[in-house]
C-alpha atoms as a PDB file:
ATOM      1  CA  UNK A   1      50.795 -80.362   2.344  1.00  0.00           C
ATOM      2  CA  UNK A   2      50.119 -81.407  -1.556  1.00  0.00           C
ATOM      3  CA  UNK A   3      46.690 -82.760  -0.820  1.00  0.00           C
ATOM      4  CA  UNK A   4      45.921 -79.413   1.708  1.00  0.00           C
ATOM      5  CA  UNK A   5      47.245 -76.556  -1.461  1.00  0.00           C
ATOM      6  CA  UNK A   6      45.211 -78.758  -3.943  1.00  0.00           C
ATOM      7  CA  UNK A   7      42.157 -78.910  -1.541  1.00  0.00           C
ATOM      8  CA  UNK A   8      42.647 -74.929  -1.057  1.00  0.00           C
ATOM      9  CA  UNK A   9      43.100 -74.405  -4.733  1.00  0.00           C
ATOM     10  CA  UNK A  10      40.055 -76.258  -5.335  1.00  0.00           C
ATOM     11  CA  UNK A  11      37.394 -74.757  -2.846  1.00  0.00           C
ATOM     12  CA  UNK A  12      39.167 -71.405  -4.488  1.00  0.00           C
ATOM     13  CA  UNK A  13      38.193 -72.173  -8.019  1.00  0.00           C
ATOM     14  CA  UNK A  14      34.914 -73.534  -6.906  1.00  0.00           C
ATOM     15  CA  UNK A  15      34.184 -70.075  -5.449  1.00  0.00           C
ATOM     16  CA  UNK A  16      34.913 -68.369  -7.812  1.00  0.00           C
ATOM     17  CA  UNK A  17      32.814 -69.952 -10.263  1.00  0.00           C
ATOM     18  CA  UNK A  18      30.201 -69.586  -7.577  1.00  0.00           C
ATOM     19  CA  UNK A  19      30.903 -65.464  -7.450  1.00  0.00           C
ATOM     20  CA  UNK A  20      28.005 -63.404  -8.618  1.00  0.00           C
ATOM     21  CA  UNK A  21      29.232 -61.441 -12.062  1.00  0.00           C
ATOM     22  CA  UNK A  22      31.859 -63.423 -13.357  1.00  0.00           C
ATOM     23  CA  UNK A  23      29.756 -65.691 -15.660  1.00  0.00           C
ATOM     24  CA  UNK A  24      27.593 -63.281 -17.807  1.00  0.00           C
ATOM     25  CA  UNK A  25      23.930 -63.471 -18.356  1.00  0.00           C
ATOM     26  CA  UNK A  26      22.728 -63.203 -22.322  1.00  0.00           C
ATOM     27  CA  UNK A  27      22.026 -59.707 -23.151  1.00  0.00           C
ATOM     28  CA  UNK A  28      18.869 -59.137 -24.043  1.00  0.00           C
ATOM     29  CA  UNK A  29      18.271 -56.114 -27.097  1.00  0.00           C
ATOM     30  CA  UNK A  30      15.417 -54.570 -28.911  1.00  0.00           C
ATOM     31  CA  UNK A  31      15.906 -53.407 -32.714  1.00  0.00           C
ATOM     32  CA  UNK A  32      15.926 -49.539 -33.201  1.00  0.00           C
ATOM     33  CA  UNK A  33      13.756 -48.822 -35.962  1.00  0.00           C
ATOM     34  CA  UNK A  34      16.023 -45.892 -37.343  1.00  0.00           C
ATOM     35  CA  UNK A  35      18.967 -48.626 -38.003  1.00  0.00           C
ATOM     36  CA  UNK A  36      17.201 -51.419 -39.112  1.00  0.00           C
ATOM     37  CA  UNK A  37      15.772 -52.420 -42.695  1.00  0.00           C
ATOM     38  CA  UNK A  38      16.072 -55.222 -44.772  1.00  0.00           C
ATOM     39  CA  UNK A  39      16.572 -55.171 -48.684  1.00  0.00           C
ATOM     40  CA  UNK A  40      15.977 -57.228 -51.661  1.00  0.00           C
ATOM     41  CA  UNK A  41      17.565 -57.787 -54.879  1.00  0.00           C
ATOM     42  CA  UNK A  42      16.852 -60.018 -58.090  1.00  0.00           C
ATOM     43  CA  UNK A  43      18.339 -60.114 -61.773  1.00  0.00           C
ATOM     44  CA  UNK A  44      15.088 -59.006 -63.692  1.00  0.00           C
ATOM     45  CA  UNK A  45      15.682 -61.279 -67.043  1.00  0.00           C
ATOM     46  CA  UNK A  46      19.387 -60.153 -67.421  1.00  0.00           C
ATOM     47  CA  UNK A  47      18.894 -56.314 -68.126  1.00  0.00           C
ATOM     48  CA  UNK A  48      18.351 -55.021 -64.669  1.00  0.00           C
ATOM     49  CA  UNK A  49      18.371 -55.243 -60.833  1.00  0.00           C
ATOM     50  CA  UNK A  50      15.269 -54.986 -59.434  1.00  0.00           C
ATOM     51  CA  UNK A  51      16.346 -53.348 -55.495  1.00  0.00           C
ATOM     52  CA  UNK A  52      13.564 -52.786 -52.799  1.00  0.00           C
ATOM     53  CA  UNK A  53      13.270 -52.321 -49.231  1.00  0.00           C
ATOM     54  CA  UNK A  54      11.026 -53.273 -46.052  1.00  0.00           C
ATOM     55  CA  UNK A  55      10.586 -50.151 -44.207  1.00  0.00           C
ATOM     56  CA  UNK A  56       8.830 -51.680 -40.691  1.00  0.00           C
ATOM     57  CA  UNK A  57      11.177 -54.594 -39.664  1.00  0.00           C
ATOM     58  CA  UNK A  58      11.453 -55.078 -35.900  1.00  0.00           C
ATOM     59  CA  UNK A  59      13.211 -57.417 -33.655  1.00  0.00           C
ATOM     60  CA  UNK A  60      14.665 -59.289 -30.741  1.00  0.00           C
ATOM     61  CA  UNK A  61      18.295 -60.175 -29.921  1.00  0.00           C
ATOM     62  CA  UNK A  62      19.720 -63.109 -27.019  1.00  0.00           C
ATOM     63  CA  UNK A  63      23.461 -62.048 -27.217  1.00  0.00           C
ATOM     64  CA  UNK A  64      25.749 -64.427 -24.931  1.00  0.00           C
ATOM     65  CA  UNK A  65      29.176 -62.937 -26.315  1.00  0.00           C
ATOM     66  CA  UNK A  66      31.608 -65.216 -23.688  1.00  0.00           C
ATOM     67  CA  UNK A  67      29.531 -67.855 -24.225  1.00  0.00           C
ATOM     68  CA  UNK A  68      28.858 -67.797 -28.197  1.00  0.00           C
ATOM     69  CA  UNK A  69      25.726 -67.970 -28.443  1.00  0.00           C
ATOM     70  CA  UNK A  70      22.016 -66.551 -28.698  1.00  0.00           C
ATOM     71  CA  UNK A  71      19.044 -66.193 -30.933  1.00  0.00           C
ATOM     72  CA  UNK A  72      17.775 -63.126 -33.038  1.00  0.00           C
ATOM     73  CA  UNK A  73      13.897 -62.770 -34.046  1.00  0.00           C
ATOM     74  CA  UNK A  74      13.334 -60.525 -37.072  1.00  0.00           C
ATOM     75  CA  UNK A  75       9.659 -59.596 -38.365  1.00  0.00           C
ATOM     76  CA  UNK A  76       9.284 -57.847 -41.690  1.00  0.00           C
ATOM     77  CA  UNK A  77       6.097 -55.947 -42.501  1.00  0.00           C
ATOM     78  CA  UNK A  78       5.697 -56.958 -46.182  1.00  0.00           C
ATOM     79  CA  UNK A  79       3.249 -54.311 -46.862  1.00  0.00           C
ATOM     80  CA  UNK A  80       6.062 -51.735 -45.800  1.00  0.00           C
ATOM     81  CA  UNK A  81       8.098 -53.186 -48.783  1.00  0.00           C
ATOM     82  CA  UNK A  82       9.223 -49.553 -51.163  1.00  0.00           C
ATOM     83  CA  UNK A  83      10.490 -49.261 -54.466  1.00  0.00           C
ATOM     84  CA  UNK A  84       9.747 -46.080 -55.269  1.00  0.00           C
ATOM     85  CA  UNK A  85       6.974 -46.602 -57.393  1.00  0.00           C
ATOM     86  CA  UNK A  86       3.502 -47.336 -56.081  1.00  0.00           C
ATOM     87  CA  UNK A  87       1.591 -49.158 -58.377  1.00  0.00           C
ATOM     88  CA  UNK A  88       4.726 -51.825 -58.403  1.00  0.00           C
ATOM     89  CA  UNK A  89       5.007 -51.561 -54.761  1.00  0.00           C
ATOM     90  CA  UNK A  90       1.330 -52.540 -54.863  1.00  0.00           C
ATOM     91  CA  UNK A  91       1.740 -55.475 -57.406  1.00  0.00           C
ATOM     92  CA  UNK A  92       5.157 -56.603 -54.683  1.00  0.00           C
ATOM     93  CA  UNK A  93       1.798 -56.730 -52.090  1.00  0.00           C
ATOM     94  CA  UNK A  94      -0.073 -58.830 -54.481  1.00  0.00           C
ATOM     95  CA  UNK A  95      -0.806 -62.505 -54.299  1.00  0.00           C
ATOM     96  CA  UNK A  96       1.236 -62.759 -57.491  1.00  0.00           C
ATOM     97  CA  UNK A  97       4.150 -62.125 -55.438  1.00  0.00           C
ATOM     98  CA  UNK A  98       4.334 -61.787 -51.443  1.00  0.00           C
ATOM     99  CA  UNK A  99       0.495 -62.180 -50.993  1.00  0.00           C
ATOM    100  CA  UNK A 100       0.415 -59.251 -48.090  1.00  0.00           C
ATOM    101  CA  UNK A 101      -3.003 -60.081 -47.521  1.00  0.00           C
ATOM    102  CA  UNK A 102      -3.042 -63.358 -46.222  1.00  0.00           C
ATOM    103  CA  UNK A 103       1.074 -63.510 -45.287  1.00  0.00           C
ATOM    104  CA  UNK A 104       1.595 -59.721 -43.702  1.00  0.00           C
ATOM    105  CA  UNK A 105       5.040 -60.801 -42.181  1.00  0.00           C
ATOM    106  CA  UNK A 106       7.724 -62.701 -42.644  1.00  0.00           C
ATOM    107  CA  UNK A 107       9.828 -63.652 -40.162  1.00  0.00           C
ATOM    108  CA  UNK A 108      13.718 -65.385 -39.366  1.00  0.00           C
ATOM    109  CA  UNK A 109      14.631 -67.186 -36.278  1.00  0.00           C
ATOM    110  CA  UNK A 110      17.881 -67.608 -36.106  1.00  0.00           C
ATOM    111  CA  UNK A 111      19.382 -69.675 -33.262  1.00  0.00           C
ATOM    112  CA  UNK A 112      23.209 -71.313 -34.617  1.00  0.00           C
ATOM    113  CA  UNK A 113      25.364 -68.080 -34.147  1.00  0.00           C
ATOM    114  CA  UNK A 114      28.715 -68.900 -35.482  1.00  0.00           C
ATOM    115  CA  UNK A 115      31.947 -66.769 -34.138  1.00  0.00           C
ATOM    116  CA  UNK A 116      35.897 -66.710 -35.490  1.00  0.00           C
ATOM    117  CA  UNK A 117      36.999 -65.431 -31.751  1.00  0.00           C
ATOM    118  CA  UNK A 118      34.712 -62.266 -30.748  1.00  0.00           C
ATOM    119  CA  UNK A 119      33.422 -61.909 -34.329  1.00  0.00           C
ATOM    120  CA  UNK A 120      30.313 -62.742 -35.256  1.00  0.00           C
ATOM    121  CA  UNK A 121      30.549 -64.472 -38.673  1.00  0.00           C
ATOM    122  CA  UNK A 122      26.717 -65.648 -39.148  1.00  0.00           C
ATOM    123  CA  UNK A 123      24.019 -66.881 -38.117  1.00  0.00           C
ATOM    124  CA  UNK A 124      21.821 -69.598 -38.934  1.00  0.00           C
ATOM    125  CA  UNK A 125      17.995 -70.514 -39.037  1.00  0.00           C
ATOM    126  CA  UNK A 126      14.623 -70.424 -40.309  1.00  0.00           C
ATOM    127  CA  UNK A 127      12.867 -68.055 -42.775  1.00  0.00           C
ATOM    128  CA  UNK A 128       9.309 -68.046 -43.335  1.00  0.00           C
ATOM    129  CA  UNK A 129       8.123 -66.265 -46.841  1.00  0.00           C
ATOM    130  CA  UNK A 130       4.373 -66.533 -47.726  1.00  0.00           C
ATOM    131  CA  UNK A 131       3.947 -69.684 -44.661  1.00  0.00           C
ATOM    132  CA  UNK A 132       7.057 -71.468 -45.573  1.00  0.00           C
ATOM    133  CA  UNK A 133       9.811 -72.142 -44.106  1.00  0.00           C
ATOM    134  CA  UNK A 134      12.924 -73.128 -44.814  1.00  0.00           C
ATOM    135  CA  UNK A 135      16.748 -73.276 -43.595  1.00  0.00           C
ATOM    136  CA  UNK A 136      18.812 -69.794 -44.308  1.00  0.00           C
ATOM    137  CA  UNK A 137      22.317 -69.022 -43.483  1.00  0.00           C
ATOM    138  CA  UNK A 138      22.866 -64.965 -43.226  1.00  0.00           C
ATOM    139  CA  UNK A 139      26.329 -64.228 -43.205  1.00  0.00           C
ATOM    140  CA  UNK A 140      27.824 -61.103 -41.564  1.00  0.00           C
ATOM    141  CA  UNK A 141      29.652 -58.860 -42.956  1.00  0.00           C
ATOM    142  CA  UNK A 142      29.779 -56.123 -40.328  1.00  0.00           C
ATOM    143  CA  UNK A 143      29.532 -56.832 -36.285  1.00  0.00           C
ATOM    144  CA  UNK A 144      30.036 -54.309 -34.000  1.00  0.00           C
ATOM    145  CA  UNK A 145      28.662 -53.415 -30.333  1.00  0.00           C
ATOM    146  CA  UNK A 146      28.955 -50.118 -29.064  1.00  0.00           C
ATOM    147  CA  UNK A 147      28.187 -47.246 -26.373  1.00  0.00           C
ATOM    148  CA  UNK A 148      25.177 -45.252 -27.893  1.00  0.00           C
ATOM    149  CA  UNK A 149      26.249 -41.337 -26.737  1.00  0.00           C
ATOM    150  CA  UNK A 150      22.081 -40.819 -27.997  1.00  0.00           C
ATOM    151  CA  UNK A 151      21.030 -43.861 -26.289  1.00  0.00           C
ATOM    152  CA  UNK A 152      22.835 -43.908 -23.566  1.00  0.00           C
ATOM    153  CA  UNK A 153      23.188 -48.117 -23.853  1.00  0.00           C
ATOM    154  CA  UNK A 154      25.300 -50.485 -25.423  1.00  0.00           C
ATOM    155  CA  UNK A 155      23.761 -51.140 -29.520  1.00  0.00           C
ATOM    156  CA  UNK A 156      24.834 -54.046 -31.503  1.00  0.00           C
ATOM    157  CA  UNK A 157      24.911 -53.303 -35.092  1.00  0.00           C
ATOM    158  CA  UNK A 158      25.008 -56.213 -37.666  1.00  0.00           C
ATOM    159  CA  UNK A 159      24.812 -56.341 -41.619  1.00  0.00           C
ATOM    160  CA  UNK A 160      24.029 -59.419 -42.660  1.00  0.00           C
ATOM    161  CA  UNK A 161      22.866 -61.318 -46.428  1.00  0.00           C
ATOM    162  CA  UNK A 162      21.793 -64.225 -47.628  1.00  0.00           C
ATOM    163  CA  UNK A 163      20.760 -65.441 -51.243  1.00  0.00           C
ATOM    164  CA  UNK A 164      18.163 -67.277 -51.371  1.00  0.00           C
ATOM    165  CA  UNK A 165      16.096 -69.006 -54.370  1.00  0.00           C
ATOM    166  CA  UNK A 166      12.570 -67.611 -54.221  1.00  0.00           C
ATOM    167  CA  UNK A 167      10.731 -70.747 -55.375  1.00  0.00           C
ATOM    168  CA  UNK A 168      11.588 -72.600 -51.998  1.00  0.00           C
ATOM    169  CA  UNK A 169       9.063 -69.937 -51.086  1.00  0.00           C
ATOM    170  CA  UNK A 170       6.614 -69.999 -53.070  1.00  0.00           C
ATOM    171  CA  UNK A 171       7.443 -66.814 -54.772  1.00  0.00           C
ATOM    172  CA  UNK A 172       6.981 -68.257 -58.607  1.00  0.00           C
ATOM    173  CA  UNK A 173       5.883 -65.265 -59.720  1.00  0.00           C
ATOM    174  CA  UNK A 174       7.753 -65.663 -63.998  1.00  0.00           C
ATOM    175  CA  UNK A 175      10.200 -68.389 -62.875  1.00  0.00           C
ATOM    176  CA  UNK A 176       9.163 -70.124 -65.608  1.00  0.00           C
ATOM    177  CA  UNK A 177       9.346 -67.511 -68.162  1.00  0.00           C
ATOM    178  CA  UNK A 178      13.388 -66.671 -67.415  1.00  0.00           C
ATOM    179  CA  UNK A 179      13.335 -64.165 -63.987  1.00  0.00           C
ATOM    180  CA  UNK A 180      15.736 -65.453 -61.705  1.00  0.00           C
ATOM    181  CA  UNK A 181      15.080 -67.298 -59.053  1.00  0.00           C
ATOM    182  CA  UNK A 182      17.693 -66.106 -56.736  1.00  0.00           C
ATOM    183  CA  UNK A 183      17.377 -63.214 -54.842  1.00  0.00           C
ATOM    184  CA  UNK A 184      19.897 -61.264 -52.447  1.00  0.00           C
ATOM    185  CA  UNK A 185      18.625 -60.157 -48.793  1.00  0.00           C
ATOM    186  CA  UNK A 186      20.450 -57.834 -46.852  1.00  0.00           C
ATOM    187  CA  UNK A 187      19.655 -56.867 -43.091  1.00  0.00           C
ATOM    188  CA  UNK A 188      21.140 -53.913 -41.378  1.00  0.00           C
ATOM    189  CA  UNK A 189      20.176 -54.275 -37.673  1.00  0.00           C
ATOM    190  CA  UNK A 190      20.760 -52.073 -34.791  1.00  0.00           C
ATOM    191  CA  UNK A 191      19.683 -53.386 -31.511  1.00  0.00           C
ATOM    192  CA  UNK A 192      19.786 -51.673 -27.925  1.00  0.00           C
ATOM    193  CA  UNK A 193      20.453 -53.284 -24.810  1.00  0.00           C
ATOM    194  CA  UNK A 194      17.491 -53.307 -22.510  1.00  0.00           C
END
């Protein structure tokens, strides 16, 4: 009797596993270009904070919530970067600084999604400034996913930053002169479900 309930509880399990819908497929979304920018800060010599902004960022997001895992794909048009100002918008494009002309994007791939339960609390990868790449850790500080009444689809909105030091990137640009080499990134995201 033992050996016939363990069998039955067995070929039960086993069939349920089996059952179409009960182990979810990554969600795949597309970054909605109303919700999503990415902005910029750095000390300029102690007196002031220089902020900006990239305008055109798009994106892809893998989202496996029950499994933890995924991947997101952001591109940032660096000749969409704004200040406010066009002449130093211009010298932002130049090869002084992000070089637009030879590096028009740049671009994170991150891959290492870390959760506390169904929170999202970063996500880790590579960033690619001016053709190089190194290791970044954005941490989020808002994670939500959501019914769209415009849309009509489940969004996922994040808001992540990272500091990073610009150097690593070959952004030297008066490093040596006393303008800090950190700088503050922080992505607002918006992503429908497709």
């Amino acid at each position: 009797m033992r050996t016939r309930s363990a069998a039955l509880a067995l070929t039960t399990a086993l069939a349920l596993m089996a059952a179409p819908g009960l182990h979810a497929e990554p969600a795949n979304y597309t970054t909605d270009p109303d919700h999503t920018f990415a902005t910029f800060e750095i000390d300029h010599f102690g007196a002031s904070m220089i902020r900006a902004r990239f305008d055109k960022v798009e994106g892809k997001v893998e989202l496996d919530r029950a499994a933890r895992t995924g991947k997101v794909e952001v591109t940032l048009d660096i000749a969409s970067v704004s200040v406010g100002v066009p002449s130093f918008e211009k010298h932002l494009q130049s090869a002084e600084i992000f070089d637009a002309a030879r590096h028009p994007q740049a671009r994170f791939v991150g891959d290492r999604l870390q959760f506390e339960g169904d929170r999202l609390v970063s996500v880790s990868g590579r960033l690619t400034i001016k053709g190089k790449t190194q290791p970044v850790t954005f941490k989020a500080n808002q994670f939500n996913c959501y019914d769209s009444p415009i849309l009509k689809r489940e969004v996922c909105g994040e808001d992540f930053e990272a500091t990073i030091d610009r150097t690593d990137f070959g952004v030297d640009y008066m490093a040596d002169m006393g303008f800090a080499k950190r700088v503050r990134i922080v992505a607002q995201i918006e992503a429908a479900k497709q």
